[in-house]
C-alpha atoms as a PDB file:
ATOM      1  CA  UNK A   1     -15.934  -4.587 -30.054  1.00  0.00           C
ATOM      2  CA  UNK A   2     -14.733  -6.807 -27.649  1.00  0.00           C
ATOM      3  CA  UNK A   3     -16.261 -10.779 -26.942  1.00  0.00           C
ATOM      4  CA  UNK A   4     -16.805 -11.967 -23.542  1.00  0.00           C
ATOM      5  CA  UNK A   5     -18.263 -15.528 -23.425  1.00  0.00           C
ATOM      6  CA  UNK A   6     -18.782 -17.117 -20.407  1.00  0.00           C
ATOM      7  CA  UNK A   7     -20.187 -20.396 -20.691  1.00  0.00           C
ATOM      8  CA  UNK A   8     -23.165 -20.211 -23.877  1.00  0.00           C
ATOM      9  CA  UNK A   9     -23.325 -16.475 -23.163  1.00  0.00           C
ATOM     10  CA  UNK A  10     -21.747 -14.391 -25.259  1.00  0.00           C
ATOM     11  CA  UNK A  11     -21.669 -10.404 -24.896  1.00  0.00           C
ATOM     12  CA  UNK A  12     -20.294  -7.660 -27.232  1.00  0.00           C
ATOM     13  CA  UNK A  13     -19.421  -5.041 -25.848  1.00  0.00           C
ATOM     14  CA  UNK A  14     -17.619  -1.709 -27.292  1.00  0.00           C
ATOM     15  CA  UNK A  15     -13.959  -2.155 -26.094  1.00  0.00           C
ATOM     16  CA  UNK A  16     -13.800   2.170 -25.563  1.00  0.00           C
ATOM     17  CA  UNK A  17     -16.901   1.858 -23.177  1.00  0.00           C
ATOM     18  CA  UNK A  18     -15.161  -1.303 -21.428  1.00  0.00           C
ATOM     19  CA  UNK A  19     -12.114   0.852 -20.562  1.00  0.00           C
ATOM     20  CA  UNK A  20     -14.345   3.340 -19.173  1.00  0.00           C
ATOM     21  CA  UNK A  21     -15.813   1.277 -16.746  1.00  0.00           C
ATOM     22  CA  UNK A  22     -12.669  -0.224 -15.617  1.00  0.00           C
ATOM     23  CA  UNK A  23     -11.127   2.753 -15.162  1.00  0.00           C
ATOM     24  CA  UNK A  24     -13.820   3.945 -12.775  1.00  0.00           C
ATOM     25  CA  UNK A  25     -13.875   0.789 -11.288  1.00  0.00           C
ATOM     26  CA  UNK A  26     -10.235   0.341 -10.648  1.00  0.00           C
ATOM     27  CA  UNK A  27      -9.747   3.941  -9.134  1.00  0.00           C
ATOM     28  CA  UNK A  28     -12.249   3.693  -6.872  1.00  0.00           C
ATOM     29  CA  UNK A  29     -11.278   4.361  -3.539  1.00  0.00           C
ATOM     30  CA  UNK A  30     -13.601   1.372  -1.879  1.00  0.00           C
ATOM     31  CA  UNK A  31     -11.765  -1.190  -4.188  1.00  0.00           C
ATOM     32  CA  UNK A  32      -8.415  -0.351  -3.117  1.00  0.00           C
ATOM     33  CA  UNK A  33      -6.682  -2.991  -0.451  1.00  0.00           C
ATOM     34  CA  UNK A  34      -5.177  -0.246   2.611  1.00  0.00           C
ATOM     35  CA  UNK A  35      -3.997  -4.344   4.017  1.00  0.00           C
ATOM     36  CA  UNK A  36      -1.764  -4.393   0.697  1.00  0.00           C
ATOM     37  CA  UNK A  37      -0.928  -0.875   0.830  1.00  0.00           C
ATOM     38  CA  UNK A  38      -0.164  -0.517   4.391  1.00  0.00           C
ATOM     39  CA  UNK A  39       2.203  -3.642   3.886  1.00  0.00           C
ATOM     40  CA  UNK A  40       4.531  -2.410   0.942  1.00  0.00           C
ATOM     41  CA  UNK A  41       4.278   1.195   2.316  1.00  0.00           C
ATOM     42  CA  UNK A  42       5.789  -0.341   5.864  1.00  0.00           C
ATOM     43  CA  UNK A  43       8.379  -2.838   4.222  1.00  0.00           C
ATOM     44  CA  UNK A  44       9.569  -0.179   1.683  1.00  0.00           C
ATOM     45  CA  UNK A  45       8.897   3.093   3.010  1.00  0.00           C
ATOM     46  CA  UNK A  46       9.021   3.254   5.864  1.00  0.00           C
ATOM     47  CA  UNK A  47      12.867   2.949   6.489  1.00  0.00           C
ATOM     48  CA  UNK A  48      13.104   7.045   5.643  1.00  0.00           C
ATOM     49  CA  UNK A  49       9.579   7.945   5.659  1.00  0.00           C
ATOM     50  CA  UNK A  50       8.583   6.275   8.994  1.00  0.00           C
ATOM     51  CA  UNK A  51       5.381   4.597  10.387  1.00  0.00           C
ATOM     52  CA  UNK A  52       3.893   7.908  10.299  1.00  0.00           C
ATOM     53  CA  UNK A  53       4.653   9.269   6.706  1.00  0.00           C
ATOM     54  CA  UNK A  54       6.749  12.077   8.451  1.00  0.00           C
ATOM     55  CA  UNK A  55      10.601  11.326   7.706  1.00  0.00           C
ATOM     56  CA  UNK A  56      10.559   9.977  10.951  1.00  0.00           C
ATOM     57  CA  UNK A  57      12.204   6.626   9.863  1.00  0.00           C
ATOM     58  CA  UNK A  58      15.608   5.738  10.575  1.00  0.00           C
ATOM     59  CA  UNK A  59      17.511   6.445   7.290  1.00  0.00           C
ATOM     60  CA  UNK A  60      15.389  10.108   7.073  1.00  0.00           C
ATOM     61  CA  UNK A  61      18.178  12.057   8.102  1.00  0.00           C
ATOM     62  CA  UNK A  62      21.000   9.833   6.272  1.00  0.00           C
ATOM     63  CA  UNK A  63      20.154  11.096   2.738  1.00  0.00           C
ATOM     64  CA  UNK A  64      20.904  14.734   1.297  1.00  0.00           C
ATOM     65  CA  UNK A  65      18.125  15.778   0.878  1.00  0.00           C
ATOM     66  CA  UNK A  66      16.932  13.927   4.142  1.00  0.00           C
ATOM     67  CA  UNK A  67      13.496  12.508   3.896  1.00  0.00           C
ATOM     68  CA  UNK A  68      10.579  15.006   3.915  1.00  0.00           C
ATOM     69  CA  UNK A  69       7.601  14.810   6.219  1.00  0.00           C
ATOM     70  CA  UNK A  70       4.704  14.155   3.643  1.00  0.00           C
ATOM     71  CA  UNK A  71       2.130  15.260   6.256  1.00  0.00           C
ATOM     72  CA  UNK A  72       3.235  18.997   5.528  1.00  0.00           C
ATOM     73  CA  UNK A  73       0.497  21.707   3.845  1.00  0.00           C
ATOM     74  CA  UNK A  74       3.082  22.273   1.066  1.00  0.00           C
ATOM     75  CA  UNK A  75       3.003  18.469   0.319  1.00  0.00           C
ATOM     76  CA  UNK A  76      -0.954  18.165   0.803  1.00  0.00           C
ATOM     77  CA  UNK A  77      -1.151  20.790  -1.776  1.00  0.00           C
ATOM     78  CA  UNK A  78       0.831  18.985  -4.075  1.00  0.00           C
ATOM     79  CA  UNK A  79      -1.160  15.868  -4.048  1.00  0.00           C
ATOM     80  CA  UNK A  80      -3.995  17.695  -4.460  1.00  0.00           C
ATOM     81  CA  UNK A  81      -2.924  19.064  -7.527  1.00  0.00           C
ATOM     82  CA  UNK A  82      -0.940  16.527  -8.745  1.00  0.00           C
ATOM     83  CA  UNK A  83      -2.362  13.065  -7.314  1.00  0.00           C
ATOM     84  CA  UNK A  84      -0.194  11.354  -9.126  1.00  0.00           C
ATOM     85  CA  UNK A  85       3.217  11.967  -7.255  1.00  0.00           C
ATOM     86  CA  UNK A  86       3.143   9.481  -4.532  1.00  0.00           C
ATOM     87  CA  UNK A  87       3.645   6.809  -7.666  1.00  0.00           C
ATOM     88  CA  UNK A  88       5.426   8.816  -9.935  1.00  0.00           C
ATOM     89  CA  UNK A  89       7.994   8.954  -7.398  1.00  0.00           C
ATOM     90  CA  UNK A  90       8.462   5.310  -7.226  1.00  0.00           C
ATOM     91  CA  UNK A  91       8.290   4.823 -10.864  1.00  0.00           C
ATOM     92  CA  UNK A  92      10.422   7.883 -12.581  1.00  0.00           C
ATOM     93  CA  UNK A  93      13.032   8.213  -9.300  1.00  0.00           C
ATOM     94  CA  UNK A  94      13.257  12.159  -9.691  1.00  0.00           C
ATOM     95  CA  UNK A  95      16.019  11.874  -6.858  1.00  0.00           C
ATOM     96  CA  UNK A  96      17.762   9.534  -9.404  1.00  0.00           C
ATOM     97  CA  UNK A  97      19.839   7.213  -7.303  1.00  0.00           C
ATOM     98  CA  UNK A  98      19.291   8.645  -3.660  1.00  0.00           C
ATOM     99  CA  UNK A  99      17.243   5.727  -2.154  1.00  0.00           C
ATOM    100  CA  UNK A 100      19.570   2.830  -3.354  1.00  0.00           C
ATOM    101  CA  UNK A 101      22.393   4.906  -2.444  1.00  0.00           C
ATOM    102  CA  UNK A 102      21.050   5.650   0.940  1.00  0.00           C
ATOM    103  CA  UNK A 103      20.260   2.209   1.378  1.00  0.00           C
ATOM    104  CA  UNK A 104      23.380   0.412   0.138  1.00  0.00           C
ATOM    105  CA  UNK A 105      25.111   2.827   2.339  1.00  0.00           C
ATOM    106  CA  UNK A 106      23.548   2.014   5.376  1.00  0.00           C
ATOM    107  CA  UNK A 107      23.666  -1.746   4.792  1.00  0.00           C
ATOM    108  CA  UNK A 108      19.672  -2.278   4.300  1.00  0.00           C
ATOM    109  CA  UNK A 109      18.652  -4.585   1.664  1.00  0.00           C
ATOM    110  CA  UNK A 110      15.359  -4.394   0.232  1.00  0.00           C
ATOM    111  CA  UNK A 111      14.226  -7.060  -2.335  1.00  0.00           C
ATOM    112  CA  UNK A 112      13.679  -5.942  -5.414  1.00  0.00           C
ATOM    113  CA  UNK A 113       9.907  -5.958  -5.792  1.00  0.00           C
ATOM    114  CA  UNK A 114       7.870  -6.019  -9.347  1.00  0.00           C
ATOM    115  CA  UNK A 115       4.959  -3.570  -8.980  1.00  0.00           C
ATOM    116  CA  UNK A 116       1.598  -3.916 -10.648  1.00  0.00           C
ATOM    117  CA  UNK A 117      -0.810  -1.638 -10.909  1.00  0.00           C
ATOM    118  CA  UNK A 118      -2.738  -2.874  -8.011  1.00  0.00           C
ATOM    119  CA  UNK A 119       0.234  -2.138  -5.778  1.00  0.00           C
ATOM    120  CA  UNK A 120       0.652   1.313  -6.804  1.00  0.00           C
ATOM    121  CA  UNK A 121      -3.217   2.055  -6.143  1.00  0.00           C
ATOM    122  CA  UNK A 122      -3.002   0.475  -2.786  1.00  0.00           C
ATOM    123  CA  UNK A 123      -0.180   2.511  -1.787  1.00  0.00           C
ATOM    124  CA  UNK A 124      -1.345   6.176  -3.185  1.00  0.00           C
ATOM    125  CA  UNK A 125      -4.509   4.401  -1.140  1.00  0.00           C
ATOM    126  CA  UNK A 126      -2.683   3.890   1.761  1.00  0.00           C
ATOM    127  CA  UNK A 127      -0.565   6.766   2.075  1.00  0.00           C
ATOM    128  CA  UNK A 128      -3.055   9.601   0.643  1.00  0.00           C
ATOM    129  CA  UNK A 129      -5.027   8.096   3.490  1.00  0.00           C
ATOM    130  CA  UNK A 130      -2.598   8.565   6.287  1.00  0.00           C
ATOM    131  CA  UNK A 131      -1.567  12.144   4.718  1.00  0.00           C
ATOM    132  CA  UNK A 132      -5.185  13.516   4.780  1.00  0.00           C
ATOM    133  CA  UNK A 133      -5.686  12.128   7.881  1.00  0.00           C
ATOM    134  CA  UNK A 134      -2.694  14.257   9.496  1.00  0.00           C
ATOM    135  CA  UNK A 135      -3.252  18.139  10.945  1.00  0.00           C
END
């Protein structure tokens, strides 16, 4: 059970049934900022992946792999079945070091930038917008 008093009221509530609401709260689509995610996406994407989510930026084609277009079917498909790879991506690094690498060599500094959750909803927000958007 978890407390919540605010002022004389006091409520119990069962902590497992708390999380439950958050969660649907917090991954709802309406509640997400696109302002917030259209920011970070632009000042830390957008160097390789471009305005326009296609590796269209201007470091796309100085990394091997270059940057792929994430407005492809194969890459639709793939966030549909796995919705979580837009922030996986950011957190595990599958490419390991490619993106400081391409980065340092190119002479583009990004600031270092401590993600919360909000952040990485806002982005998947931003960008699964943009991507289902795209023919």
């Amino acid at each position: 059970m978890l407390l919540i008093q605010h002022g004389q009221i006091k409520i119990k509530i069962p902590f497992l049934a708390l999380l439950g609401v958050f969660s649907l709260i917090q991954t709802s689509p309406a509640l997400a900022d696109n302002t917030n995610g259209k920011s970070l996406y632009l000042q830390r994407c957008a160097v390789c992946h471009g305005a326009d989510i296609k590796g269209t930026g201007p470091l796309a084609n100085k990394s091997n792999p270059p940057t792929p277009d994430l407005t492809t079917s194969a890459f639709k498909r793939r966030l549909s079945d796995y919705p979580g790879v837009i922030v996986s991506s950011i957190i595990l690094r599958p490419n390991g070091n490619l993106i400081p690498k391409t980065l340092q060599e190119n002479g583009v500094k990004i600031p270092p930038h401590a993600w919360s959750v909000k952040d990485l909803r806002d982005l998947h927000q931003y960008m699964s917008g943009v991507i289902s958007k795209t023919r």
